[in-house]
Each structure stands twice: as structure tokens, then as C-alpha cells.
C-alpha atoms as a PDB file:
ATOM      1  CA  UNK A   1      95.663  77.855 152.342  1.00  0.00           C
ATOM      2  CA  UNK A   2      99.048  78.056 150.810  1.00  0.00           C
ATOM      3  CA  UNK A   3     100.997  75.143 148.937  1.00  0.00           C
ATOM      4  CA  UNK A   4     103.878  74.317 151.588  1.00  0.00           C
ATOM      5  CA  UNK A   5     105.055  71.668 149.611  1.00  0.00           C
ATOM      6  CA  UNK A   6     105.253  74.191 146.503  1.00  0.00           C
ATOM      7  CA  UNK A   7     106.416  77.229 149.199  1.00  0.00           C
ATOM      8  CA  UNK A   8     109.421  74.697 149.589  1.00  0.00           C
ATOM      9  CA  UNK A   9     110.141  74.512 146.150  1.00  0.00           C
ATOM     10  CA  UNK A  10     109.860  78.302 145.534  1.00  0.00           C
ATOM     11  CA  UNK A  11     112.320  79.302 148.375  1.00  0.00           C
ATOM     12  CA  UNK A  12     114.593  75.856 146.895  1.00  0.00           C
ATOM     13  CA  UNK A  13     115.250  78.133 143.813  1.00  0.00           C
ATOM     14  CA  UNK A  14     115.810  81.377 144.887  1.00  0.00           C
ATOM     15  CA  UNK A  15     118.112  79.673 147.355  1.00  0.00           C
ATOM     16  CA  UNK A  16     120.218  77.732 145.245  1.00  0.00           C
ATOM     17  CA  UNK A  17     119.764  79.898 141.657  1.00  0.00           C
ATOM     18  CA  UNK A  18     118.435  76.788 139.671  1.00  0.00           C
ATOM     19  CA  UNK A  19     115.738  74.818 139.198  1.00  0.00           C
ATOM     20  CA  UNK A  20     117.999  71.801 138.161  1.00  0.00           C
ATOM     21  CA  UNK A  21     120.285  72.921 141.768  1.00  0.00           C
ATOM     22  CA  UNK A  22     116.485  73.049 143.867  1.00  0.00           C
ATOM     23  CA  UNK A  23     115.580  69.373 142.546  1.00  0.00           C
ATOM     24  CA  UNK A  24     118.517  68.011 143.754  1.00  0.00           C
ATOM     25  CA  UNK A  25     118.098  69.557 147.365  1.00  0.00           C
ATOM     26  CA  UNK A  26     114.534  68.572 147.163  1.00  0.00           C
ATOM     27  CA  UNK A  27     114.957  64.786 145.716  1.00  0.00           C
ATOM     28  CA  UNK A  28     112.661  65.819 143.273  1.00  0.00           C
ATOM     29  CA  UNK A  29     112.547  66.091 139.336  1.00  0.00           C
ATOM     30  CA  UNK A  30     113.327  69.664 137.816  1.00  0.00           C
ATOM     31  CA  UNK A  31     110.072  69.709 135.952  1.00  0.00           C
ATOM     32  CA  UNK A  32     108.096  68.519 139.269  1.00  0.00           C
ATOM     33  CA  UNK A  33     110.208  71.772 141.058  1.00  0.00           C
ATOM     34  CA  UNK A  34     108.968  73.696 138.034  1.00  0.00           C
ATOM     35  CA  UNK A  35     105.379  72.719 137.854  1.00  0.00           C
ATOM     36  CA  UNK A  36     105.102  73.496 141.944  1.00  0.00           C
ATOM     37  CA  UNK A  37     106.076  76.832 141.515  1.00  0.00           C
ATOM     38  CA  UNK A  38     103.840  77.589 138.196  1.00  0.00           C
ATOM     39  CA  UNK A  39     100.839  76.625 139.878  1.00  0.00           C
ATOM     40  CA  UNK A  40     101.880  78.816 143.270  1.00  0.00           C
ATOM     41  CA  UNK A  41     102.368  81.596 140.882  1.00  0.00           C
ATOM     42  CA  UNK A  42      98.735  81.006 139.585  1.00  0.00           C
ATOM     43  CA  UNK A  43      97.375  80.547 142.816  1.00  0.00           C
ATOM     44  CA  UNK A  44      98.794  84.103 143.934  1.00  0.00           C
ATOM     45  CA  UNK A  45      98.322  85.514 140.772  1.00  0.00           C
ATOM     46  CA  UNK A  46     102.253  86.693 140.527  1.00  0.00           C
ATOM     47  CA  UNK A  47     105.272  86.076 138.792  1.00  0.00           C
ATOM     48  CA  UNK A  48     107.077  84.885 141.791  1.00  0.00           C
ATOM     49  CA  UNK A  49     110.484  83.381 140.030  1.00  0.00           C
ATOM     50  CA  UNK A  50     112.586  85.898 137.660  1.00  0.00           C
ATOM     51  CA  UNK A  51     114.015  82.867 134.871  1.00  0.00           C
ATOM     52  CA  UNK A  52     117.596  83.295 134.431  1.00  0.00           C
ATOM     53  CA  UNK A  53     121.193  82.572 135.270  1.00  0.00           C
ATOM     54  CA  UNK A  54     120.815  82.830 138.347  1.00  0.00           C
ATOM     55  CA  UNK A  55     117.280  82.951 139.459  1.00  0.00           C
ATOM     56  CA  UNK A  56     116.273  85.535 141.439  1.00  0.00           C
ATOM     57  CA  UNK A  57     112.767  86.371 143.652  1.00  0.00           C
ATOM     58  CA  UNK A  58     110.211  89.015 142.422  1.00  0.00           C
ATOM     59  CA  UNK A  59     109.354  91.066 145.765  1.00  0.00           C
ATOM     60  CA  UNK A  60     106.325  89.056 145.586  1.00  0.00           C
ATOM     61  CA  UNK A  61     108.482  86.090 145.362  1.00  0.00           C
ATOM     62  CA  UNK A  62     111.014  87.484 148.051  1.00  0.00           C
ATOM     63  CA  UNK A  63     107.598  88.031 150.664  1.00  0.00           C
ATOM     64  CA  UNK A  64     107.030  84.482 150.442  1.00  0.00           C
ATOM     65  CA  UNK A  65     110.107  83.068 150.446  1.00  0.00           C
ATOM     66  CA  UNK A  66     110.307  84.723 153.956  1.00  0.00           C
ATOM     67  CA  UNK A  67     107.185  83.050 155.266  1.00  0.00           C
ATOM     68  CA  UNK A  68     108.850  80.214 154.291  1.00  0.00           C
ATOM     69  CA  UNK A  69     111.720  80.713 156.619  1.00  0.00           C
ATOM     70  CA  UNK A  70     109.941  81.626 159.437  1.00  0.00           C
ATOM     71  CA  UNK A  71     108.106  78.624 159.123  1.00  0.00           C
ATOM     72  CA  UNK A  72     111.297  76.448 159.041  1.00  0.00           C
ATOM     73  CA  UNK A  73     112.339  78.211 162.439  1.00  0.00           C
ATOM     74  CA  UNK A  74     109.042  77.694 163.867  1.00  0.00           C
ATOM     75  CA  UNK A  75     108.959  73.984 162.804  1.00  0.00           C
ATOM     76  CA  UNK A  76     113.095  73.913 164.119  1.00  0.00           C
ATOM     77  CA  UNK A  77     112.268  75.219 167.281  1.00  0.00           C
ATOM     78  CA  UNK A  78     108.876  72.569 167.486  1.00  0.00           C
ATOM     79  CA  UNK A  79     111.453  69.491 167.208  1.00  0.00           C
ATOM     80  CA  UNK A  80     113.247  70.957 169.613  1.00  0.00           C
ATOM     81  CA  UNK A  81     110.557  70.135 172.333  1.00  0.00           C
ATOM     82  CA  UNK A  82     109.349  67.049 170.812  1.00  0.00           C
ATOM     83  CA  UNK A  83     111.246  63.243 171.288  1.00  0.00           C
ATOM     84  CA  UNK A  84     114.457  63.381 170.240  1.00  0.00           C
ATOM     85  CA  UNK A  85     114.743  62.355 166.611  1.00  0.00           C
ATOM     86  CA  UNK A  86     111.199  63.143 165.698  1.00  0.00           C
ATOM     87  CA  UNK A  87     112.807  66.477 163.171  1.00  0.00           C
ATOM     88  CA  UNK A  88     115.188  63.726 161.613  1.00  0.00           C
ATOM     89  CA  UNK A  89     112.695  61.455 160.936  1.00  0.00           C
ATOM     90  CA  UNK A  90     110.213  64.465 159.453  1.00  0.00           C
ATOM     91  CA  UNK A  91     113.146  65.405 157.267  1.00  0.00           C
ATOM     92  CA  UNK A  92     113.210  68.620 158.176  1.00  0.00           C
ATOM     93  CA  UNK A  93     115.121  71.106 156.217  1.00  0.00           C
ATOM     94  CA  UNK A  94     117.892  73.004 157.151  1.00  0.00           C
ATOM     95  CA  UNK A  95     117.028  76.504 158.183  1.00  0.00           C
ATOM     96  CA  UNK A  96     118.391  79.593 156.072  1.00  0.00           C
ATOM     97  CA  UNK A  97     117.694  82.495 157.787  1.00  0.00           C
ATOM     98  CA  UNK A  98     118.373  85.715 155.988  1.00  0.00           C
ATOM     99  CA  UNK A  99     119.939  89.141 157.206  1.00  0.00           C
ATOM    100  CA  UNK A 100     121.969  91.821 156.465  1.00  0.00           C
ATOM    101  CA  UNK A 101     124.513  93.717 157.795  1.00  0.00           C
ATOM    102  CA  UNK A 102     127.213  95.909 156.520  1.00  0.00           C
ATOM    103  CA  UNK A 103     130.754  95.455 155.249  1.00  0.00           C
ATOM    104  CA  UNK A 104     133.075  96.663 158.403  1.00  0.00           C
ATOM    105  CA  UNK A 105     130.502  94.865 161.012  1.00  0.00           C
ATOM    106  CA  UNK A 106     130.825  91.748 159.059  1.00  0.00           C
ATOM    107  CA  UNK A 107     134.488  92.278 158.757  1.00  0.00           C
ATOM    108  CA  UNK A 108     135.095  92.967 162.077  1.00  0.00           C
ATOM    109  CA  UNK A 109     132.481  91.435 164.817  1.00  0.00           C
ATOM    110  CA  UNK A 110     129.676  90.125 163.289  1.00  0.00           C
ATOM    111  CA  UNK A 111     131.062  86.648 161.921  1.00  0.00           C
ATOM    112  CA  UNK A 112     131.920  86.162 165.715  1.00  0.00           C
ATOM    113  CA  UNK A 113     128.137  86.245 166.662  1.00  0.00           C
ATOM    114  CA  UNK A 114     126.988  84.513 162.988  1.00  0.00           C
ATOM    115  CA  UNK A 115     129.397  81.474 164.038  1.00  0.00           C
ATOM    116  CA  UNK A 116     128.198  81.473 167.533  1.00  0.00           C
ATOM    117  CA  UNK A 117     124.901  81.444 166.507  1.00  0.00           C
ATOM    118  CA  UNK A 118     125.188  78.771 163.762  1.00  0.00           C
ATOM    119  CA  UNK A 119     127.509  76.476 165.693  1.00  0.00           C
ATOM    120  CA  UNK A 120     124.503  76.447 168.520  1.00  0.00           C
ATOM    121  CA  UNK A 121     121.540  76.292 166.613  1.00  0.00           C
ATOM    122  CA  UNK A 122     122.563  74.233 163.324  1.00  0.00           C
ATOM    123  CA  UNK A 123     120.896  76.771 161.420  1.00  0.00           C
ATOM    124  CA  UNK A 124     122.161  78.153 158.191  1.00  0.00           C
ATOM    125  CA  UNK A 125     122.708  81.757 157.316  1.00  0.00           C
ATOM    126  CA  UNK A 126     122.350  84.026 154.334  1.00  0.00           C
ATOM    127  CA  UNK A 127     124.041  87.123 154.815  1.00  0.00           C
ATOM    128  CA  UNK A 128     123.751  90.244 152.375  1.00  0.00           C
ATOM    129  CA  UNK A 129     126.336  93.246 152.563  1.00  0.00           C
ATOM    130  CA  UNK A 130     125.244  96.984 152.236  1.00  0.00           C
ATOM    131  CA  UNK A 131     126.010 100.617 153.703  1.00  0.00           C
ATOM    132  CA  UNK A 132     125.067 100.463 157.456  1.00  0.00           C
ATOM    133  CA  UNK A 133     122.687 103.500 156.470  1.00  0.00           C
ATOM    134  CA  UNK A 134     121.054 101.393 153.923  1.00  0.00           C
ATOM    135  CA  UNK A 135     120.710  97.677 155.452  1.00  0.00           C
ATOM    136  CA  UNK A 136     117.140  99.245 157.176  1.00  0.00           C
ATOM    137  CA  UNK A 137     115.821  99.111 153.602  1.00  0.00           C
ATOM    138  CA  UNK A 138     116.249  95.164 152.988  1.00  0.00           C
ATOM    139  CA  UNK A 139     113.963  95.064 156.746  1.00  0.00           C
ATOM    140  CA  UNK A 140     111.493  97.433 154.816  1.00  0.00           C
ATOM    141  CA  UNK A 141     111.103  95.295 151.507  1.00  0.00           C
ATOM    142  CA  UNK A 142     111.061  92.113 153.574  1.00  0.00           C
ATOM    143  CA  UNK A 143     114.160  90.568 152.353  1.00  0.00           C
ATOM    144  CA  UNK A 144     115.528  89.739 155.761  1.00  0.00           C
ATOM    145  CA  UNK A 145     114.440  89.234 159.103  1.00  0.00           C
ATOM    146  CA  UNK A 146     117.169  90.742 160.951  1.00  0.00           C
ATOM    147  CA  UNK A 147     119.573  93.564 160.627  1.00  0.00           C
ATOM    148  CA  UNK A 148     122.738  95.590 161.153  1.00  0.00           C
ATOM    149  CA  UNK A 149     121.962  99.478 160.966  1.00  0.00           C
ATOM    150  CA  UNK A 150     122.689 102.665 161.827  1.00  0.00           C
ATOM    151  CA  UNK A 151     118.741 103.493 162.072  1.00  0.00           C
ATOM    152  CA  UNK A 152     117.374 103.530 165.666  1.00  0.00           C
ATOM    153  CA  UNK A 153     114.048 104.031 165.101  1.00  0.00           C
ATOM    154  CA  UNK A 154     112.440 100.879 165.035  1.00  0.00           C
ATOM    155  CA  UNK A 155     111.373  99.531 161.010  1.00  0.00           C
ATOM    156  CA  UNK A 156     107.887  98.384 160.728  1.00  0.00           C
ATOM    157  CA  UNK A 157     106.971  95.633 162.548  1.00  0.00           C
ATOM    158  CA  UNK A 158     110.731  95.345 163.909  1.00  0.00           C
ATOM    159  CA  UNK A 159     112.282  95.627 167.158  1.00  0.00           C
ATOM    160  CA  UNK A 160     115.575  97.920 168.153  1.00  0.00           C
ATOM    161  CA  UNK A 161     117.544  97.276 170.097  1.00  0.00           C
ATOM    162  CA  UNK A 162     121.312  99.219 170.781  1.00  0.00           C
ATOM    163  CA  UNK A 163     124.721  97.825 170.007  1.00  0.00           C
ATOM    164  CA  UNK A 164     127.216 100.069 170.425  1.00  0.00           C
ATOM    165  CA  UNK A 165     129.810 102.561 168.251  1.00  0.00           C
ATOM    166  CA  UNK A 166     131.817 100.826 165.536  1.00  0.00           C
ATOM    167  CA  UNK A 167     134.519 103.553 165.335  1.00  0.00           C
ATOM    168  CA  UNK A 168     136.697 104.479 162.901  1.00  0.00           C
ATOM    169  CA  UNK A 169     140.130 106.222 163.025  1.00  0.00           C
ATOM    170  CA  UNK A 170     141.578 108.576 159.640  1.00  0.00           C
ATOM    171  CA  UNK A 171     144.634 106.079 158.967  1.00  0.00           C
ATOM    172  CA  UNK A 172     147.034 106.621 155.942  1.00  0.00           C
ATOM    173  CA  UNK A 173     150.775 105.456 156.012  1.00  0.00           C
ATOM    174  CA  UNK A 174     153.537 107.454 157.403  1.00  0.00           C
ATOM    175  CA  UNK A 175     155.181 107.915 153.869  1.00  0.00           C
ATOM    176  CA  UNK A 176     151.513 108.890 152.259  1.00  0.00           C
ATOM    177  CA  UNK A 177     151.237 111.662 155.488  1.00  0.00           C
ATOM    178  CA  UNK A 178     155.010 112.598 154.589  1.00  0.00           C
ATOM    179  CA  UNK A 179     154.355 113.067 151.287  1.00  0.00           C
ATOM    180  CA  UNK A 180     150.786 115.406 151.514  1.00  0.00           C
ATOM    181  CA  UNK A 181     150.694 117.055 155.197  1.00  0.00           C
ATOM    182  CA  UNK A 182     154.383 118.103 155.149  1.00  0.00           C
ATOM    183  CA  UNK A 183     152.480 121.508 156.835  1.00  0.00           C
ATOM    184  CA  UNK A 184     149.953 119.364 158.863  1.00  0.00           C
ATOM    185  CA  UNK A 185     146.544 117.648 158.605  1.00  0.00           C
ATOM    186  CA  UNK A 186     144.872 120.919 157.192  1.00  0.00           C
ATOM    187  CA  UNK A 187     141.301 121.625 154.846  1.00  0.00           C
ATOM    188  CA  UNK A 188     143.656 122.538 152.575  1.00  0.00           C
ATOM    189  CA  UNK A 189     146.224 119.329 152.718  1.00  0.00           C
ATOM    190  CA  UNK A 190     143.127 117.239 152.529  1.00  0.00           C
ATOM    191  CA  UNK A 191     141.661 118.997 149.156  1.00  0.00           C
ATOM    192  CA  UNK A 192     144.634 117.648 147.471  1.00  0.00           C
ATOM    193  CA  UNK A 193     145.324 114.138 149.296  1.00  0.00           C
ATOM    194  CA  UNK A 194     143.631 111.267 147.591  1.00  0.00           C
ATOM    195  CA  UNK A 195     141.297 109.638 149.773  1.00  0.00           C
ATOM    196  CA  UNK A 196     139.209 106.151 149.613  1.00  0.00           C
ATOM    197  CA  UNK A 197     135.983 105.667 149.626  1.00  0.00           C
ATOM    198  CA  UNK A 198     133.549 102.352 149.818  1.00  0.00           C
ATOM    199  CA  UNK A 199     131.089 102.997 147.484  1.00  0.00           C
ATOM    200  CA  UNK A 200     128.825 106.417 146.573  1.00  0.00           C
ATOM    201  CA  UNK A 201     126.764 105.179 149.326  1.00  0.00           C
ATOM    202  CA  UNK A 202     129.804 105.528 151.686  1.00  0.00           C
ATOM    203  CA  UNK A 203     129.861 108.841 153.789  1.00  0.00           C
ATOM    204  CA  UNK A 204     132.058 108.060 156.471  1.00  0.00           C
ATOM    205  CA  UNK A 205     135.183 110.241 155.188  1.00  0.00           C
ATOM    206  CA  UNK A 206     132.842 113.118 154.402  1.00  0.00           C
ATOM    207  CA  UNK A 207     131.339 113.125 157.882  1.00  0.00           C
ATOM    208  CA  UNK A 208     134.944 112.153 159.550  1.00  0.00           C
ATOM    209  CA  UNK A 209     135.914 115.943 157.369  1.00  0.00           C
ATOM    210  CA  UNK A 210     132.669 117.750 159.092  1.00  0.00           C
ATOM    211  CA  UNK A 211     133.549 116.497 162.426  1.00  0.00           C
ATOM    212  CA  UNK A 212     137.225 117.611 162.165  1.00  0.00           C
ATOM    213  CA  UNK A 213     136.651 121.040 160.224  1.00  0.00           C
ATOM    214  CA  UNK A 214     133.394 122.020 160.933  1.00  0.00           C
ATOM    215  CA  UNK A 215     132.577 121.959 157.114  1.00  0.00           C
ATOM    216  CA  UNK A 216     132.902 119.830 153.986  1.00  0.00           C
ATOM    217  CA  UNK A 217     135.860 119.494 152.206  1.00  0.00           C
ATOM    218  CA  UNK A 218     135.596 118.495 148.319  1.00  0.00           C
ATOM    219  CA  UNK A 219     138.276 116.014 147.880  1.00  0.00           C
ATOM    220  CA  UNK A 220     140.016 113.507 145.331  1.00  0.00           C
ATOM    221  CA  UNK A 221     139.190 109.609 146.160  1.00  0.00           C
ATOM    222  CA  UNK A 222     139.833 106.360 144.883  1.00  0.00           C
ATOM    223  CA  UNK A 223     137.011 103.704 144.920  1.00  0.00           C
ATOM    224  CA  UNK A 224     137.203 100.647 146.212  1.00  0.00           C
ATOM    225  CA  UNK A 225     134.793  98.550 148.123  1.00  0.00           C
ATOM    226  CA  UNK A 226     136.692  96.403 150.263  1.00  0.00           C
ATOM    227  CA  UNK A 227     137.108  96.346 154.140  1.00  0.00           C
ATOM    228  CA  UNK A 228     140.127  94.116 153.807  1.00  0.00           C
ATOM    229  CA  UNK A 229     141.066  96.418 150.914  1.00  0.00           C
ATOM    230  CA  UNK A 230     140.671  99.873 152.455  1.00  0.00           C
ATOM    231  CA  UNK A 231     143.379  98.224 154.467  1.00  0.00           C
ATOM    232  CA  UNK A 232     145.841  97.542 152.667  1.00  0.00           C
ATOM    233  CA  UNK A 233     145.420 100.380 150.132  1.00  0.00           C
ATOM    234  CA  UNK A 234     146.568 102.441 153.658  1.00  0.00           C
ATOM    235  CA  UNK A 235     149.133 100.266 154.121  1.00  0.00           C
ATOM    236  CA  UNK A 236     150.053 100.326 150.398  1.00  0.00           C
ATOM    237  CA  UNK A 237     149.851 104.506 149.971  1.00  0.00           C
ATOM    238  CA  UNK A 238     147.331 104.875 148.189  1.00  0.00           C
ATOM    239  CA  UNK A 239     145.314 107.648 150.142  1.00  0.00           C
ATOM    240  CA  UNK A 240     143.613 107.736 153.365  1.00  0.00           C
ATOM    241  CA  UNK A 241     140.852 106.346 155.053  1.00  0.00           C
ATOM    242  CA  UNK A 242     138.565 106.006 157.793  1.00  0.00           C
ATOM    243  CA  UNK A 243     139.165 101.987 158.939  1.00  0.00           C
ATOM    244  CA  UNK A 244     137.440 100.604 162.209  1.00  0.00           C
ATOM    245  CA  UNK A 245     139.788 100.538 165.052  1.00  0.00           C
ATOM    246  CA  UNK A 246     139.845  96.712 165.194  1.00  0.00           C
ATOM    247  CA  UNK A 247     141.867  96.239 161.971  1.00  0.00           C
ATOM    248  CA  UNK A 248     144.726  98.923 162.156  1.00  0.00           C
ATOM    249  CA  UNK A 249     145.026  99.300 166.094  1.00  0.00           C
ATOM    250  CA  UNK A 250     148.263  96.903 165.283  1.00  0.00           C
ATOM    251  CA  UNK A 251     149.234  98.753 162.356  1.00  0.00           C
ATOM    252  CA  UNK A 252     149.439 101.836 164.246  1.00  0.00           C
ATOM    253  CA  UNK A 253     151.296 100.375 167.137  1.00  0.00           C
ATOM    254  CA  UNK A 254     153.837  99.295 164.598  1.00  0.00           C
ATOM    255  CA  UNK A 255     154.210 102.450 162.895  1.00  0.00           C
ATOM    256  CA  UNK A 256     152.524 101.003 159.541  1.00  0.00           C
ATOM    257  CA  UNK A 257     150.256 103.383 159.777  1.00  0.00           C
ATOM    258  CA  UNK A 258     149.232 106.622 161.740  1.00  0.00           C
ATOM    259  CA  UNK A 259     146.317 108.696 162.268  1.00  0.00           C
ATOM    260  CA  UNK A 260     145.713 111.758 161.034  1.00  0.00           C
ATOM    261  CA  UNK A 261     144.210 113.559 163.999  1.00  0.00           C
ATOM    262  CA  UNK A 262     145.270 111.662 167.145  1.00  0.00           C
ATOM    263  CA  UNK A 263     141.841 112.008 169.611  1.00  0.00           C
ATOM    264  CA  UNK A 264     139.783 112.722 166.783  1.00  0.00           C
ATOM    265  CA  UNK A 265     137.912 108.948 166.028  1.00  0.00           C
ATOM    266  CA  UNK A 266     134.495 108.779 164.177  1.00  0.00           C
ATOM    267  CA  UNK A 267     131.802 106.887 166.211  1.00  0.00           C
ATOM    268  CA  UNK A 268     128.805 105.320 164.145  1.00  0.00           C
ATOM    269  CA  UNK A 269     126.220 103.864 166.711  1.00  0.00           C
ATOM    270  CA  UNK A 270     124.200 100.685 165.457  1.00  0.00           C
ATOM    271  CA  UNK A 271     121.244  98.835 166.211  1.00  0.00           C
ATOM    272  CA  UNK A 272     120.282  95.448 165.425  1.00  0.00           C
ATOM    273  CA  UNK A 273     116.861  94.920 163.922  1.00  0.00           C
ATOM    274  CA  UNK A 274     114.580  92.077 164.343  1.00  0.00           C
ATOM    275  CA  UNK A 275     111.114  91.171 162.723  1.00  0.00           C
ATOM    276  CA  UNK A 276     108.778  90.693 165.204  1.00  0.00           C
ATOM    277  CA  UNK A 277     107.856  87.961 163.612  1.00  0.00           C
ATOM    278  CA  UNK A 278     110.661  85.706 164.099  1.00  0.00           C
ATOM    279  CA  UNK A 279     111.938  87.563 167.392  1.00  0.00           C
ATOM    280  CA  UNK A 280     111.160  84.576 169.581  1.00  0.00           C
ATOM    281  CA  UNK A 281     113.016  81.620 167.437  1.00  0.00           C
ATOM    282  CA  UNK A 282     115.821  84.425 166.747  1.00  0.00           C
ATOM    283  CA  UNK A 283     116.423  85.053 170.441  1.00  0.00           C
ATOM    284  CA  UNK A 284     119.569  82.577 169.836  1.00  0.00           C
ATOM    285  CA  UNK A 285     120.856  84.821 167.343  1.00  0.00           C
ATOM    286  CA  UNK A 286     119.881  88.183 169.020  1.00  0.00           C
ATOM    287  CA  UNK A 287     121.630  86.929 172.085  1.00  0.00           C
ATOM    288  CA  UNK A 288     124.612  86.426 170.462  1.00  0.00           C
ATOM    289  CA  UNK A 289     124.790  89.860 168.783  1.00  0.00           C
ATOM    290  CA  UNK A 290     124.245  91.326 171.594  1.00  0.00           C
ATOM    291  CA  UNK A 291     127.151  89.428 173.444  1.00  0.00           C
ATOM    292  CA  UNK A 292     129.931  89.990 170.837  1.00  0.00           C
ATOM    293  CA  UNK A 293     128.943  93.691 170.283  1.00  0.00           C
ATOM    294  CA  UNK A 294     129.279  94.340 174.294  1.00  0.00           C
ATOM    295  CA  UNK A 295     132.919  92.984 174.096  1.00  0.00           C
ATOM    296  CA  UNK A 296     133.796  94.716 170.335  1.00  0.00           C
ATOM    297  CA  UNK A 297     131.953  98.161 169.916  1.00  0.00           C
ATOM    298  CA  UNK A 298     132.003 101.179 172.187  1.00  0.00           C
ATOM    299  CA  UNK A 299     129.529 100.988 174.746  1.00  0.00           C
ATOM    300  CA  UNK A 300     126.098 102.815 173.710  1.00  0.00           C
ATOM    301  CA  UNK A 301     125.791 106.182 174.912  1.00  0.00           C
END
């Protein structure tokens, strides 16, 4: 039988970076906060807290910091049925549920369902940003219960369910286009025109290129992860980009920007992933992914 009282502690830490930070949420010394978690680690016989500045979770750590949380929304949604006041009086703690999703979702539709979801159900999120190609791997390792991907086939022990397209448009500024397609948008133009890219994990210009061309086209880029600052790096002149329709459909009706091949928009289809596990008291937050994405993505095929 696990320590919950020392489980508490544990996911305390990795929460808030600090043992000194987890006291305080806990109303408990730092060395009682430390002594909890030494003797979990010896009863699991695992470093479960990496010491440092801030702390961090081992993936042993990490596992058990997420049976933690699904506890908290089991417990959240027990209160829920009992006499009102009976979770205050229990002093319950808040619920931090963990999931990922990437960069343009959370940029463009995601926060809609996140505040939907928190402003309903009280419940606290902790979101973490990667590549929608990647986000399947945090499911994998067990470092969230729910997520934003471009993977359709259904994680281990998850359940898919379809979105919708987040699509993207080729946007650079009508002086940048000036100044490198004076012949038109050709492979050759685009060899030479300095592009931006995300990240290395970051394909979407490369497959925008194959779906244009029929072929990849080696290209120079500038890096820089930022939806916000893909933006206005088009805006700016920088180099072109493939930016989700949401944030330059204004830019283009102004003329700030254009795109580079009218008709010819890059569709990326996602799914949202849920852990079994926590698929019943996540239906409030499933619901309202499902919601916003209807009214923001392009319908799924």
C-alpha cells in the first residue's frame, strides 16, 4: 500500500521545484517534506526526486506523480457527489492535471478549451509545449494524461479521438516576395529565399515544399521557435513561413502579408489523446476540446 500522505509530498516538489516551495503548499516543515519522500524512495526502491535548482521527477518519479493526479481527480469528482462542503472541509487539494499539446494549437485554439475547462471544473492545468509529431511521446513515458497530436493511432492504454486540420498558409510580406520571387514562387526562388523554421523537429515548411513541388527543396532558414514570433518575423521580412490561418487571415486581408501559392494551404489533422485511466473525470476537459476544435480547425475528413 502506497504512502498517500508521502505521494502528496512527492508530486508537491516536482510541482513547485522546491522542497522549501512544497512545505509551504503542504503546511508542513521542509525536512518533514524531505523525510516523506526519502522513505517513498526506499519503499519503491528508486530515486524518485532529481536534487537541484529546480527539482525535477525521475521517470520513476514522473509514473507516480501521475497516480497521484488521477487520484486527486478521482477524489474531485467524489466531493462532487457528496454534501456540499464535505471536499472543503477534507482540504482537498487543488487538482493539476498534466498535458501536452503543441505550440500553434496552444497559440491558436487550445487556451479556448484549457479556460473553458478550468473555469468549469476549478481544476488546475500544467501544460507542456512540443512538435505536434512528438507530444504522443510524453502519453508514452507517462508524463501526461492527455494530448494534442498528429498520431491517430491510439497510444497505449489511450483513447483517439479526431479533431480536425490546423492549416497553415506559406505567408511572407509583400516586400520579402518582391524582393525573392520577382520571376514567381519557383523551386528555384525558394532555394535562395530564407525561410523559418520552429525547431529541427519542425517539418511543416519541408512538407508545405513536397506538397507544392512534388519534391524537396534544400533551403536557407532562420530559427526561431515562436508562434507569435513566426509572425511577426513575416511581418518584419525576415523569410517565409508556414503560419496557421487563424493568425495572418487579417494580415492578408490587409495586404501585410500574402501567400505564396494562393489555393495551396497545408492541412495537419490532429487527435486528442486521453489515458484511459482518467477518461471518465476528464470527460469535462475532452468535451471542451472537442467543442472549440469543431468551431476552429477544418472539419476531419
Amino acid at each position: 500500500m502506497l504512502d498517500y500522505p508521502a505521494l502528496r509530498a512527492l508530486a508537491a516538489v516536482v510541482r513547485t521545484g522546491s522542497f522549501e516551495r512544497a512545505a509551504g503548499d503542504l503546511h508542513v516543515t521542509p525536512s518533514a517534506v524531505s523525510q516523506r519522500v526519502r522513505q517513498l524512495e526506499e519503499r519503491v526502491g528508486a530515486v524518485l526526486v532529481e536534487r537541484g535548482q529546480p527539482c525535477r521527477a525521475t521517470e520513476t518519479g514522473a509514473r507516480l506523480c501521475r497516480h497521484m493526479e488521477q487520484i486527486g481527480l478521482l477524489e474531485a469528482d467524489l466531493f462532487r457527489h457528496l454534501p456540499n462542503g464535505v471536499g472543503e472541509e477534507a482540504g482537498a487539494p487543488r487538482v493539476t492535471l498534466p498535458v501536452a499539446t503543441s505550440a500553434d494549437s496552444l497559440g491558436t485554439w487550445f487556451l479556448k478549451a484549457a479556460a473553458r475547462f478550468s473555469t468549469e471544473t476549478g481544476h488546475l492545468l500544467d501544460m507542456a509545449v512540443d512538435d505536434q509529431d512528438h507530444t504522443a511521446e510524453w502519453l508514452r513515458r507517462g508524463r501526461v494524461l492527455a494530448a494534442v497530436t498528429a498520431l491517430a493511432r491510439p497510444v497505449q492504454g489511450c483513447r483517439s479521438l479526431p479533431l480536425g486540420s490546423l492549416r497553415y498558409l506559406a505567408t511572407a510580406s509583400p516586400e520579402f516576395a518582391a524582393r525573392h520571387f520577382t520571376e514567381g514562387v519557383t523551386p528555384r526562388a525558394l532555394a535562395s529565399a530564407p525561410a523559418l523554421t520552429f525547431n529541427q523537429k519542425d517539418r511543416l515548411q519541408a512538407d508545405w515544399l513536397k506538397r507544392a513541388f512534388g519534391r524537396d527543396i534544400a533551403h536557407p532558414t532562420h530559427w526561431l521557435p515562436s508562434t507569435q514570433g513566426f509572425v511577426q518575423a513575416a511581418l518584419l521580412g525576415m523569410g517565409w513561413g508556414l503560419n496557421p490561418v487563424q493568425l495572418v487571415e487579417g494580415h492578408l486581408k490587409a495586404g501585410r502579408l500574402v501567400e505564396l501559392l494562393p489555393g495551396v494551404p497545408l492541412d495537419v489533422a490532429l487527435h486528442w489523446q486521453v489515458s484511459r485511466l482518467g477518461a471518465e473525470p476528464l470527460q469535462p476537459l475532452t468535451r471542451a476540446v472537442l467543442e472549440v476544435a469543431r468551431s476552429e480547425l477544418v472539419p476531419p475528413e
